[in-house]
C-alpha atoms as a PDB file:
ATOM      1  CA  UNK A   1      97.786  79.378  79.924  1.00  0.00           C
ATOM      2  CA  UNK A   2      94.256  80.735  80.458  1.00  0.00           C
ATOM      3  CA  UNK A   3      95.407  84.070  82.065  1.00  0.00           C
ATOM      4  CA  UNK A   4      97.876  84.455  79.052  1.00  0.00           C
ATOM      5  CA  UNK A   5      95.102  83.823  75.987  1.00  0.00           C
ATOM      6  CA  UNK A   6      92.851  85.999  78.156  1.00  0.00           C
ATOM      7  CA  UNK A   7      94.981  89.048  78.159  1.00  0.00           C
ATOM      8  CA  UNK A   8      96.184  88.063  74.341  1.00  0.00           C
ATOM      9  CA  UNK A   9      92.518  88.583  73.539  1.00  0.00           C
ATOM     10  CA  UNK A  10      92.135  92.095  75.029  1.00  0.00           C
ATOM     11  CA  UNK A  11      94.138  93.367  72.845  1.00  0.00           C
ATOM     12  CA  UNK A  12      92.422  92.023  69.555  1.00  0.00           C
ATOM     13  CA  UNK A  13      89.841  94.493  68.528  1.00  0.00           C
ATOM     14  CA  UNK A  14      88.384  92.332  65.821  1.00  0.00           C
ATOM     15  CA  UNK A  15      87.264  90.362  68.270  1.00  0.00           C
ATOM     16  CA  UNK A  16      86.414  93.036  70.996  1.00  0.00           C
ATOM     17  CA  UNK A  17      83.486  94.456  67.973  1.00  0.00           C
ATOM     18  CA  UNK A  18      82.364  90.925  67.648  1.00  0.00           C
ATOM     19  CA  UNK A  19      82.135  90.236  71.492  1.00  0.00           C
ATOM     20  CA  UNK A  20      80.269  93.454  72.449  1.00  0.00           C
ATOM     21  CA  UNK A  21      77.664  92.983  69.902  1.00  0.00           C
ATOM     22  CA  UNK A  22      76.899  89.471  71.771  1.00  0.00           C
ATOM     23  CA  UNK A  23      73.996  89.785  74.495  1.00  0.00           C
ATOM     24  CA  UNK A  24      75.624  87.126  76.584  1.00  0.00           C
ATOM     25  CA  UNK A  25      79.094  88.451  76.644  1.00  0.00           C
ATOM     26  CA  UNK A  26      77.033  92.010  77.524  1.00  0.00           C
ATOM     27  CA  UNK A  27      75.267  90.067  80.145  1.00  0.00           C
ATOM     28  CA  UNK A  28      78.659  88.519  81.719  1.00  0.00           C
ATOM     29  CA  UNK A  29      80.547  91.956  81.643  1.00  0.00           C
ATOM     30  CA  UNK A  30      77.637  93.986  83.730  1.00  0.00           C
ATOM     31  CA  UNK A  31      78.806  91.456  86.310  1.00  0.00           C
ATOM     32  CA  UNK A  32      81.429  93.580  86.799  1.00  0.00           C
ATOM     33  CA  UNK A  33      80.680  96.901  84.859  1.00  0.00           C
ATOM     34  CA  UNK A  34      77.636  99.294  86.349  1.00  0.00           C
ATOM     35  CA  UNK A  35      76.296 100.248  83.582  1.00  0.00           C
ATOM     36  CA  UNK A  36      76.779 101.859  80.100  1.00  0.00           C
ATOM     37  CA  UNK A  37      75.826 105.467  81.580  1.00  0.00           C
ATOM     38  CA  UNK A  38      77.347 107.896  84.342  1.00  0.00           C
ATOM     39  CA  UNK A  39      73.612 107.494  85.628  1.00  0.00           C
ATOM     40  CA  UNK A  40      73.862 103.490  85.812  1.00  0.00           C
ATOM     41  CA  UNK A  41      77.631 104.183  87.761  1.00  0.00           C
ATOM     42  CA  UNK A  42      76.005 106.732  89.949  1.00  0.00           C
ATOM     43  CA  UNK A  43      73.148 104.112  90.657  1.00  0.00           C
ATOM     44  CA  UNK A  44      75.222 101.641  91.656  1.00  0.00           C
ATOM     45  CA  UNK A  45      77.177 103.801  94.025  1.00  0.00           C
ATOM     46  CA  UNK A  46      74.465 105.325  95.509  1.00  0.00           C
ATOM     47  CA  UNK A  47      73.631 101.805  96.595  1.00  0.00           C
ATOM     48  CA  UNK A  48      77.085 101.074  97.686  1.00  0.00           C
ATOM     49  CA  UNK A  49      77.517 103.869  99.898  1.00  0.00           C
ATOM     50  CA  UNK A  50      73.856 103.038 101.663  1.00  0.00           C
ATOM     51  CA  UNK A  51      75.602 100.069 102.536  1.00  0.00           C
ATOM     52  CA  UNK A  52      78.858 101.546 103.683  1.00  0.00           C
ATOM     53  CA  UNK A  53      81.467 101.055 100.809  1.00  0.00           C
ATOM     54  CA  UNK A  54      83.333 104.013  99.413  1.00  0.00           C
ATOM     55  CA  UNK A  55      83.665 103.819  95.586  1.00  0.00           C
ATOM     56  CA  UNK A  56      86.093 105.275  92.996  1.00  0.00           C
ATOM     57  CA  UNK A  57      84.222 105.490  89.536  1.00  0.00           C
ATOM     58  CA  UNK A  58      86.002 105.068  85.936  1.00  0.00           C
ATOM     59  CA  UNK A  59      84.735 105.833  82.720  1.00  0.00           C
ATOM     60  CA  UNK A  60      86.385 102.638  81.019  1.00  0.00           C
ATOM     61  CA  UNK A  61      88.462 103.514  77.764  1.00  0.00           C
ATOM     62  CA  UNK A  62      92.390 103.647  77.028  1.00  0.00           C
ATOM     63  CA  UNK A  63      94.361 103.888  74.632  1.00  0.00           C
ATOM     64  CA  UNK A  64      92.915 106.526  72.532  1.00  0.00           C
ATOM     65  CA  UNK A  65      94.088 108.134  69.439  1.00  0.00           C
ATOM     66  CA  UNK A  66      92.166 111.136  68.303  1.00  0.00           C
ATOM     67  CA  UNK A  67      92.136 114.289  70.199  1.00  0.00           C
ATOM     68  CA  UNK A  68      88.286 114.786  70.503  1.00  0.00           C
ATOM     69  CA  UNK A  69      87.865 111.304  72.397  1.00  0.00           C
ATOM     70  CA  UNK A  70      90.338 112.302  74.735  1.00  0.00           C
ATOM     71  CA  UNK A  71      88.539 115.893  75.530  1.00  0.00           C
ATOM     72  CA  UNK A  72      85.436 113.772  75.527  1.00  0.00           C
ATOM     73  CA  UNK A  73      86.640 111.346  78.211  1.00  0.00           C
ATOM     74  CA  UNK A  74      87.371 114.505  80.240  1.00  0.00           C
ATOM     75  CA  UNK A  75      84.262 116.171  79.765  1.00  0.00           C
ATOM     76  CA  UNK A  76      83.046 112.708  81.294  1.00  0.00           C
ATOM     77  CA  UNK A  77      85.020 113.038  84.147  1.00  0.00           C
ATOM     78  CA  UNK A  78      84.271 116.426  84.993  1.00  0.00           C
ATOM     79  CA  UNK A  79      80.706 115.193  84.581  1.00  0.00           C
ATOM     80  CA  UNK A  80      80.948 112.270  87.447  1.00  0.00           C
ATOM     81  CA  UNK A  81      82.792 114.904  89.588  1.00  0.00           C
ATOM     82  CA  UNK A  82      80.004 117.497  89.261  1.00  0.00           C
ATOM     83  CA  UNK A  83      77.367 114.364  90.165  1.00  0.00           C
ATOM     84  CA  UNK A  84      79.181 113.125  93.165  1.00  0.00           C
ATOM     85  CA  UNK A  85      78.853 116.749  94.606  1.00  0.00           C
ATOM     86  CA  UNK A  86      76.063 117.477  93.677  1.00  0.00           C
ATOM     87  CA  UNK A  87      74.386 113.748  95.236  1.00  0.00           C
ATOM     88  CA  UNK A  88      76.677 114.070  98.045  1.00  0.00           C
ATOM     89  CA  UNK A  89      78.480 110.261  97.276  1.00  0.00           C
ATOM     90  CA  UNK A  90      81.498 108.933  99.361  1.00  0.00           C
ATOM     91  CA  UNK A  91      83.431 108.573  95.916  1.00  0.00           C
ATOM     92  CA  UNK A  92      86.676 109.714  94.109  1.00  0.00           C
ATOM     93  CA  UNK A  93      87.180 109.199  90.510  1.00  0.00           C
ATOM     94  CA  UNK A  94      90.214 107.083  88.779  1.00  0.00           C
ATOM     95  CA  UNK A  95      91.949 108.049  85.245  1.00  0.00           C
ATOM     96  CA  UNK A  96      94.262 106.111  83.069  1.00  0.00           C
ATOM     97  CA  UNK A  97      96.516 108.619  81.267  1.00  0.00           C
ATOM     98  CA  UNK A  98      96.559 106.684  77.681  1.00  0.00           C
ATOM     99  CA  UNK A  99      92.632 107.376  78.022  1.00  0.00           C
ATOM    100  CA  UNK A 100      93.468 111.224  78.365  1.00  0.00           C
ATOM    101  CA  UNK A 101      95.656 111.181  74.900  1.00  0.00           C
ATOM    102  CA  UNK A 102      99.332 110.170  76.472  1.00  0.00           C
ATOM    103  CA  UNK A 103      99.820 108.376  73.252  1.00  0.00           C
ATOM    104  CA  UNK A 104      98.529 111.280  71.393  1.00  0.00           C
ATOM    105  CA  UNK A 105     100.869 114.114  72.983  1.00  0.00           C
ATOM    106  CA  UNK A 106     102.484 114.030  76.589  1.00  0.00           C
ATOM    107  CA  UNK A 107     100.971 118.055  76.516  1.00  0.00           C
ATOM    108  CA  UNK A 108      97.628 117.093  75.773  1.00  0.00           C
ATOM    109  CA  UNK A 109      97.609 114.674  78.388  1.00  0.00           C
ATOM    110  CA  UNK A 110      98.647 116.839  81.052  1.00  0.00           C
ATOM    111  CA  UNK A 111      96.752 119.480  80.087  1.00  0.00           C
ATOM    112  CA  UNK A 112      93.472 117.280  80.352  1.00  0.00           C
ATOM    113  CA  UNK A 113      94.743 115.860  83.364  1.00  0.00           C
ATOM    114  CA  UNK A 114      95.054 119.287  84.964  1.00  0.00           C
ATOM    115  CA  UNK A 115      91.501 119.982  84.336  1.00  0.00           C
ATOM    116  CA  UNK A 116      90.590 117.172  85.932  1.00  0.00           C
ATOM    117  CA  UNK A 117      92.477 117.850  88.747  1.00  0.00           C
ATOM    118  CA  UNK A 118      91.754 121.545  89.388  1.00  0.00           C
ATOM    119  CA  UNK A 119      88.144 120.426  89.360  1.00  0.00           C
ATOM    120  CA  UNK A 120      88.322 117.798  91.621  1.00  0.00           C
ATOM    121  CA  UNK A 121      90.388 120.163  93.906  1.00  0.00           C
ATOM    122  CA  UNK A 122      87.973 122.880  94.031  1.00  0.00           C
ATOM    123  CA  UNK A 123      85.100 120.144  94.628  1.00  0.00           C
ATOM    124  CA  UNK A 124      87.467 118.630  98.019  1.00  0.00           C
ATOM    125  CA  UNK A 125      88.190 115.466  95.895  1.00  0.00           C
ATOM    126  CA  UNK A 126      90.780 112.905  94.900  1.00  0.00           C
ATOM    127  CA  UNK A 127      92.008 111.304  91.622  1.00  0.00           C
ATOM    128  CA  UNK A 128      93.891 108.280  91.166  1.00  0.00           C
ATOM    129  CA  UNK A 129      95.999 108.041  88.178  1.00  0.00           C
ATOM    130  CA  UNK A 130      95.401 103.939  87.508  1.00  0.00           C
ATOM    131  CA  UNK A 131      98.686 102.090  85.676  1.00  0.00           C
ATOM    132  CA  UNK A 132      98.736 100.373  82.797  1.00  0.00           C
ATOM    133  CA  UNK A 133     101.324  98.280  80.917  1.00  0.00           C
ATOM    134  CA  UNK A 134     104.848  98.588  81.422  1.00  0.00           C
ATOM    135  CA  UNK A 135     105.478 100.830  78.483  1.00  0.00           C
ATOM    136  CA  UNK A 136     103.973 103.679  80.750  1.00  0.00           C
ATOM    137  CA  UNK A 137     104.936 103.010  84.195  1.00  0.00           C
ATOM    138  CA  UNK A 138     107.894 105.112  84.184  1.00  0.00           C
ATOM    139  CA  UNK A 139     106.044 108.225  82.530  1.00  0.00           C
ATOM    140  CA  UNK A 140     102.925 107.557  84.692  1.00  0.00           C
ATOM    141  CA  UNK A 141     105.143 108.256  87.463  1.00  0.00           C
ATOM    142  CA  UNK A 142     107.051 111.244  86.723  1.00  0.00           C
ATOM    143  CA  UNK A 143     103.920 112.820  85.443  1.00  0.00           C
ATOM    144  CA  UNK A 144     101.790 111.908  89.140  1.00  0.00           C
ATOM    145  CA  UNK A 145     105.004 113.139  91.123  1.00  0.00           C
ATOM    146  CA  UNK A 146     104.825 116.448  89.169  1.00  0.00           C
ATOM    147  CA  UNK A 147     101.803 116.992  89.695  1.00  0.00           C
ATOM    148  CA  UNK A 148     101.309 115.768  92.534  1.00  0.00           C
ATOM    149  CA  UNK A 149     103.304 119.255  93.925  1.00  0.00           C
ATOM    150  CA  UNK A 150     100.499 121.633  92.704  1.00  0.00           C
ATOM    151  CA  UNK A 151      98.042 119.066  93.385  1.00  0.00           C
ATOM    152  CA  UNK A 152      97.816 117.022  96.412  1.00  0.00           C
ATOM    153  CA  UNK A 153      94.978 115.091  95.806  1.00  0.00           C
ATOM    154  CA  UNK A 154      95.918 112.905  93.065  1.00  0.00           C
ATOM    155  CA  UNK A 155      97.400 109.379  93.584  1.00  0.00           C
ATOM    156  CA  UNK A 156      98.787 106.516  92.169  1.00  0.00           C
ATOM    157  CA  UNK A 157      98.476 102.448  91.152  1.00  0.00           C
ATOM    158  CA  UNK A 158     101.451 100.774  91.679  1.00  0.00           C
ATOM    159  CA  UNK A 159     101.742  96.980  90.642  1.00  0.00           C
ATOM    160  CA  UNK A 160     103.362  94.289  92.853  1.00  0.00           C
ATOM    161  CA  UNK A 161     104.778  92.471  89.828  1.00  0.00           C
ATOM    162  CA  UNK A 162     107.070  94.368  88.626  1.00  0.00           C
ATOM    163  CA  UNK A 163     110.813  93.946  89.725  1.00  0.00           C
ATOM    164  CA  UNK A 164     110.897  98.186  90.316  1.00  0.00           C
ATOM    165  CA  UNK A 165     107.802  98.080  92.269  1.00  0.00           C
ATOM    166  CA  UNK A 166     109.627  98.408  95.685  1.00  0.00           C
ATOM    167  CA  UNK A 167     111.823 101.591  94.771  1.00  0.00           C
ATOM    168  CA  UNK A 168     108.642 102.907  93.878  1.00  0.00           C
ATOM    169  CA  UNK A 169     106.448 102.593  96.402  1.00  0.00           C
ATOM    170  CA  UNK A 170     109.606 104.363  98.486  1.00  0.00           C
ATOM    171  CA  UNK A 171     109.973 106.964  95.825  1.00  0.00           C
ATOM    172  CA  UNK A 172     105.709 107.521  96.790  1.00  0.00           C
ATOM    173  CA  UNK A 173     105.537 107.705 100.373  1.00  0.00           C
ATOM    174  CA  UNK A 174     108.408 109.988 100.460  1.00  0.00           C
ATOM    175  CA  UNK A 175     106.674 112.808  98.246  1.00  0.00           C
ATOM    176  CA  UNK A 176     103.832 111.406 100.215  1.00  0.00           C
ATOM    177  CA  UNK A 177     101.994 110.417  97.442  1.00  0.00           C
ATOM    178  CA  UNK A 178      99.239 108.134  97.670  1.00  0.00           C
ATOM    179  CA  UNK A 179      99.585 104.600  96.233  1.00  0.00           C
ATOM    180  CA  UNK A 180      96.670 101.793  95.392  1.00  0.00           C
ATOM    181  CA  UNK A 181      98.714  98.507  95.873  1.00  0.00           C
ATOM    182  CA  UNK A 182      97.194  95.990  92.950  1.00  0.00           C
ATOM    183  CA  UNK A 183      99.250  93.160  91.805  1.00  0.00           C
ATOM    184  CA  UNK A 184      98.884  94.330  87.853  1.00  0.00           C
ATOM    185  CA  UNK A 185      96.915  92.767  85.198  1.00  0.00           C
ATOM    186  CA  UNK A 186      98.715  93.063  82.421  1.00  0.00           C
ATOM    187  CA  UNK A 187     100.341  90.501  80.272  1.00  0.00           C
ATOM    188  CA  UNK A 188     104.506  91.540  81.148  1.00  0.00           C
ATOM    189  CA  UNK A 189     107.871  89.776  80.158  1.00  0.00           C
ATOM    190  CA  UNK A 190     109.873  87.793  82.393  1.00  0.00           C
ATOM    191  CA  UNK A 191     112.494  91.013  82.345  1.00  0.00           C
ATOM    192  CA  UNK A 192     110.273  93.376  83.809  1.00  0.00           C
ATOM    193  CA  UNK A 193     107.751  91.072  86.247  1.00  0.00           C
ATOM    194  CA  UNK A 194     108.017  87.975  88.067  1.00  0.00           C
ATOM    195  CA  UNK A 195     106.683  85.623  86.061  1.00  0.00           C
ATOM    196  CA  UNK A 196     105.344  83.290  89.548  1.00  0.00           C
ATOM    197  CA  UNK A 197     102.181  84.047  91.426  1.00  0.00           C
ATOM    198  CA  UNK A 198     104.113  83.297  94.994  1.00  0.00           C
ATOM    199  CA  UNK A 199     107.054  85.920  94.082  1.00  0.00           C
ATOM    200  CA  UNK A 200     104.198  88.731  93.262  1.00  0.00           C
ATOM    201  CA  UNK A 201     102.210  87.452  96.391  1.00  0.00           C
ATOM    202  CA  UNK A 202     105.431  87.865  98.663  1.00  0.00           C
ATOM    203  CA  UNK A 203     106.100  91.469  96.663  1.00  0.00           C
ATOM    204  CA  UNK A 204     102.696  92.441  97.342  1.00  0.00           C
ATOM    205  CA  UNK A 205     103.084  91.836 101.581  1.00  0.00           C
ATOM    206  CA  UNK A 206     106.197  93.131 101.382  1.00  0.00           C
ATOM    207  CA  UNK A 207     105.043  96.670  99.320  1.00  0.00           C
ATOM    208  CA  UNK A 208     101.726  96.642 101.483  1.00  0.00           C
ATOM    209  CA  UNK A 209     104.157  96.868 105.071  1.00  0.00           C
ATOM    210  CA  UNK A 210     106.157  99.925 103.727  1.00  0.00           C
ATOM    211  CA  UNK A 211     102.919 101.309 102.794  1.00  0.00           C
ATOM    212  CA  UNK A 212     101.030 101.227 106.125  1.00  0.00           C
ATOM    213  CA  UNK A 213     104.869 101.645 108.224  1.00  0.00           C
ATOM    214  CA  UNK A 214     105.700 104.962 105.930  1.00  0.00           C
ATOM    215  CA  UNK A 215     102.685 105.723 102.993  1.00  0.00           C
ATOM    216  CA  UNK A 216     100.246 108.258 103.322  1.00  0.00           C
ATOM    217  CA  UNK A 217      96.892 106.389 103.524  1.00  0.00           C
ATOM    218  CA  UNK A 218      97.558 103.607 101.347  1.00  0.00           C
ATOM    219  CA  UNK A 219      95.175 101.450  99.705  1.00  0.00           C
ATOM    220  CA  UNK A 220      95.621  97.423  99.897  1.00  0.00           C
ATOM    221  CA  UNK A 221      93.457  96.245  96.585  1.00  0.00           C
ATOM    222  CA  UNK A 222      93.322  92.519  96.410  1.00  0.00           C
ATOM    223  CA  UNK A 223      90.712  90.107  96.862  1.00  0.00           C
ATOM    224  CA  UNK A 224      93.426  87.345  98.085  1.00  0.00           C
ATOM    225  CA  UNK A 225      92.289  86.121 101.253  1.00  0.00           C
ATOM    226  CA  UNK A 226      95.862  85.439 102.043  1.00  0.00           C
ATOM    227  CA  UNK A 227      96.939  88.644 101.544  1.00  0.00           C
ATOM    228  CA  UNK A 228      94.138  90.628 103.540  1.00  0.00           C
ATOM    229  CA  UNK A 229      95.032  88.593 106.583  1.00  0.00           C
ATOM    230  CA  UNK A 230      98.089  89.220 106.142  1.00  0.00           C
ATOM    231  CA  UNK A 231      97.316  93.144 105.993  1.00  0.00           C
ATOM    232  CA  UNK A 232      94.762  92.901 109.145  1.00  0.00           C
ATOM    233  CA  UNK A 233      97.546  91.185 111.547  1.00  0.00           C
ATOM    234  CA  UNK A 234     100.783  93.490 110.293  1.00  0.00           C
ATOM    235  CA  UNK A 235      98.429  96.659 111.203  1.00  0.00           C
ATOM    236  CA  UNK A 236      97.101  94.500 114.068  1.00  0.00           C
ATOM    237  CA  UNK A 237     100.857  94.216 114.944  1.00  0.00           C
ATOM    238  CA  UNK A 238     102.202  97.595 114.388  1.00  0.00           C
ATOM    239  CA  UNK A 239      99.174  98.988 116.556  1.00  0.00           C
ATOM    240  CA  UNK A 240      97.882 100.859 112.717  1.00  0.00           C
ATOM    241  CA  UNK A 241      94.631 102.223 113.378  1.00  0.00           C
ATOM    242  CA  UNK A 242      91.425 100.939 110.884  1.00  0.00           C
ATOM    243  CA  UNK A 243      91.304 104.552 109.750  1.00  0.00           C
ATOM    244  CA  UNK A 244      94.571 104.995 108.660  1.00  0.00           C
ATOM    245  CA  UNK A 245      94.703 102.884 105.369  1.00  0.00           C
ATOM    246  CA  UNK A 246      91.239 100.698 103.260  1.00  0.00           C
ATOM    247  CA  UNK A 247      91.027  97.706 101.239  1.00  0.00           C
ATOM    248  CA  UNK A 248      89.820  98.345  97.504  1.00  0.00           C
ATOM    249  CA  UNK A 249      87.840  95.641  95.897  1.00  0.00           C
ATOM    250  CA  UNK A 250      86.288  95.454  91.949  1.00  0.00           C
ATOM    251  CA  UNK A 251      82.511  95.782  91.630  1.00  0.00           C
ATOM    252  CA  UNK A 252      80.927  92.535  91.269  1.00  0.00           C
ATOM    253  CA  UNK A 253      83.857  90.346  92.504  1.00  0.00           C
ATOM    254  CA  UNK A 254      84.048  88.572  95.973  1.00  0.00           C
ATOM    255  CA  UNK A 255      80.921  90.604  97.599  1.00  0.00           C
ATOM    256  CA  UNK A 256      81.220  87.765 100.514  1.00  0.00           C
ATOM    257  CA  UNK A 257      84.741  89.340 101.276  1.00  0.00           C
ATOM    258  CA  UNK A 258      83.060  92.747 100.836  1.00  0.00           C
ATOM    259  CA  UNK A 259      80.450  92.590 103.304  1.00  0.00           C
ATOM    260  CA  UNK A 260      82.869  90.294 105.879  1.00  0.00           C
ATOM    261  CA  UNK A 261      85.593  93.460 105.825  1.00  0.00           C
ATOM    262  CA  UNK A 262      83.256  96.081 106.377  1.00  0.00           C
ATOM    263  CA  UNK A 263      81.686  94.361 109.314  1.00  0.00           C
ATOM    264  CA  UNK A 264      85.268  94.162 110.735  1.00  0.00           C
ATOM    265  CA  UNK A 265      85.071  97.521 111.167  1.00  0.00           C
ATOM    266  CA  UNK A 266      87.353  97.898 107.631  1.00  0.00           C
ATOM    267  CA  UNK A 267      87.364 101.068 105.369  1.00  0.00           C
ATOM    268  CA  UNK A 268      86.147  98.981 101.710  1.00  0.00           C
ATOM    269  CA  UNK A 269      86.453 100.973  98.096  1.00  0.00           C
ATOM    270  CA  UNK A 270      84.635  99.261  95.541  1.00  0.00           C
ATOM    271  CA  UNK A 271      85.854 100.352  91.627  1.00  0.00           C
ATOM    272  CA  UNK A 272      83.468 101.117  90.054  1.00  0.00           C
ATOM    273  CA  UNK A 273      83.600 100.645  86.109  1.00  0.00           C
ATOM    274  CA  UNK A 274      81.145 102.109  83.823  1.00  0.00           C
ATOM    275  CA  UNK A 275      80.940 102.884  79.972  1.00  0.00           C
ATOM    276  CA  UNK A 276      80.666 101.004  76.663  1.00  0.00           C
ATOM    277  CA  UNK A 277      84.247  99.930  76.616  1.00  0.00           C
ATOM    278  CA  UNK A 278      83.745  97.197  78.315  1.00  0.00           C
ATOM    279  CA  UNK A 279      85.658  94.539  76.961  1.00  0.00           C
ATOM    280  CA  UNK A 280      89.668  95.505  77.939  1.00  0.00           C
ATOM    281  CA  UNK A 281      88.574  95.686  81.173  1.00  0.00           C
ATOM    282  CA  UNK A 282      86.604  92.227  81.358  1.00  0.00           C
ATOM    283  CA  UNK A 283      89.524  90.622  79.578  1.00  0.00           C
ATOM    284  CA  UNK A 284      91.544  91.161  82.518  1.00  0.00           C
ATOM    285  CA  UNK A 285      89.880  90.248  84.973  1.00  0.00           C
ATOM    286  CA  UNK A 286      89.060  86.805  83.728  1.00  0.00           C
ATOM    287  CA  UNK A 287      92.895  86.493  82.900  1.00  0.00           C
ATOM    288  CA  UNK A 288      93.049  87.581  86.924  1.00  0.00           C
ATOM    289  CA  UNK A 289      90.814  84.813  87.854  1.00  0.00           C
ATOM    290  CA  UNK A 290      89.113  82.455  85.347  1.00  0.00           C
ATOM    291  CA  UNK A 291      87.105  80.649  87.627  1.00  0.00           C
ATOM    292  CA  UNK A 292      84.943  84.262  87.123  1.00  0.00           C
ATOM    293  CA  UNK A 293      83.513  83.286  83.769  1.00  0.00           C
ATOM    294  CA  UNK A 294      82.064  79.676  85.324  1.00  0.00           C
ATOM    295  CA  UNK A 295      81.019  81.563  88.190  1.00  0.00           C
ATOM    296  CA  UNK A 296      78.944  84.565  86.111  1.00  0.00           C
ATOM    297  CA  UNK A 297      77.433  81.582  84.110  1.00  0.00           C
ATOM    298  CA  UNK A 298      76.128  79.647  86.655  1.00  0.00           C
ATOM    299  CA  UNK A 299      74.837  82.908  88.097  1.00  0.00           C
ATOM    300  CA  UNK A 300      72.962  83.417  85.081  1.00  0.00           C
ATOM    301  CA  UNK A 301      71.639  80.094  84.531  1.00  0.00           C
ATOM    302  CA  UNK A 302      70.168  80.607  88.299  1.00  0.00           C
ATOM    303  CA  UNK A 303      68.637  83.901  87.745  1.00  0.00           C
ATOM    304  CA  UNK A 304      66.941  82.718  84.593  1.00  0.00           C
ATOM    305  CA  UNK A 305      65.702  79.528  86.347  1.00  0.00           C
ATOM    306  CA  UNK A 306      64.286  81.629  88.933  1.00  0.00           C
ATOM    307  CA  UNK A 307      62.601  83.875  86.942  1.00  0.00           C
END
């Protein structure tokens, strides 16, 4: 019930311009966003990567229905892949196509999606083209796999549950492709997703063991303890080396697992969110897990009692 009203609510943007004027919900969401600015996502990673996490930095934002936002969101991400050169950061950039002007024109997108990508090939980078609702999947796909034969370093998201997932993920790792394995986070019909947590959990191991057997460094992102160990023994199994595949976590959630994986001797991307449009992104991830929102509030109740 929670993790329905909580994705219900993303989508109400009467309520999104009420909830970002609030300095508490602001407070809760730079739990899990870096910062407003490419400077405050930079920041972050920089701090990340003295650690020894990878990142992948978006500029949050979808959806968008006017031309000039869509250039502008490229002109961002142009932007973060100039600063990652130029500050030398172990970091690749992700891109949601709707943000890009997919709902505008299917041209625009791909023309502002080829930008992105010639830039990010000159500079020796990567992309990874995130998914979004249903409605796109199929479109999200063909355009990645098109691309993806001029331009090698762009990847996919593919979610774990939706009922094509598993043609998919073959589809990928035979144009070699590479796919970020999430379970999905957006509110789906019984026709297209499996509506129980334990079918998407047993889609997920089964996706993540054609992914290390046959994919082209795949990354597992989950924060499911369950699932991880499940990851660590099938490569333990199979004799996969450490190198050959990471785990991808979200910025602010489950640092304990964070720190334990890279001390395993685990590759570990954090995502990195950043930007003023915040609230999508933080709907979602309470509907993930709403045991987040108690947990960011007694965080803050701590801090301020300590201060």
């Amino acid at each position: 019930m929670l993790r329905a009203s909580f994705l219900y609510l993303s989508h109400r943007r009467g309520l999104q311009r009420f909830v970002t004027r609030q300095r508490l919900t602001a407070s809760l969401a730079h739990r899990f966003v870096a910062g407003d600015r490419l400077d405050d996502a930079v920041q972050a990673v920089t701090k990340l990567n003295r650690r020894g996490w990878s990142a992948s930095l978006d500029h949050l934002g979808e959806n968008v229905s006017e031309e000039k936002a869509a250039r502008a969101a490229t002109d961002d991400y142009l932007a973060a892949f100039e600063r990652i050169a130029t500050e030398r950061l172990n970091a690749n950039v992700s891109v949601k196509l709707t943000q890009l002007g997919l709902d505008i024109s299917p041209d625009l997108c791909q023309e502002l999606l080829t930008r992105i990508l010639q830039r990010a090939q000159q500079l020796d980078n990567f992309v990874r083209i995130d998914m979004e609702g249903s409605a796109y999947t199929q479109r999200t796909l063909d355009l990645v796999l098109a691309m993806h034969q001029r331009y090698p370093n762009c990847g996919v998201v593919l979610q774990s549950y939706l009922y094509r997932t598993v043609d998919d993920v073959a589809r990928a790792n035979e144009a070699k492709v590479r796919v970020r394995l999430v379970k999905g986070a957006y509110h789906e019909p019984p026709e297209v997703a499996f509506p129980k947590k334990a079918d998407v959990d047993a889609k997920f191991a089964e996706e993540m063991q054609q992914l290390l057997l046959h994919g082209d460094y795949p990354a597992l992102a989950t924060h499911d303890d369950r699932l991880i160990e499940a990851t660590k023994q099938f490569a333990h199994e199979r004799h996969i080396p450490l190198d050959r595949f990471e785990f991808q976590m979200l910025y602010g959630i489950r640092r304990d697992l964070q720190v334990r994986l890279l001390r395993e001797g685990y590759r570990v991307r954090i995502y990195v969110p950043y930007g003023t449009e915040w609230y999508p992104y933080l709907m979602r991830r309470l509907a993930e897990r709403p045991a987040n929102l108690l947990f960011l509030i007694r965080s803050m109740i701590r801090e301020r009692r300590a201060a």
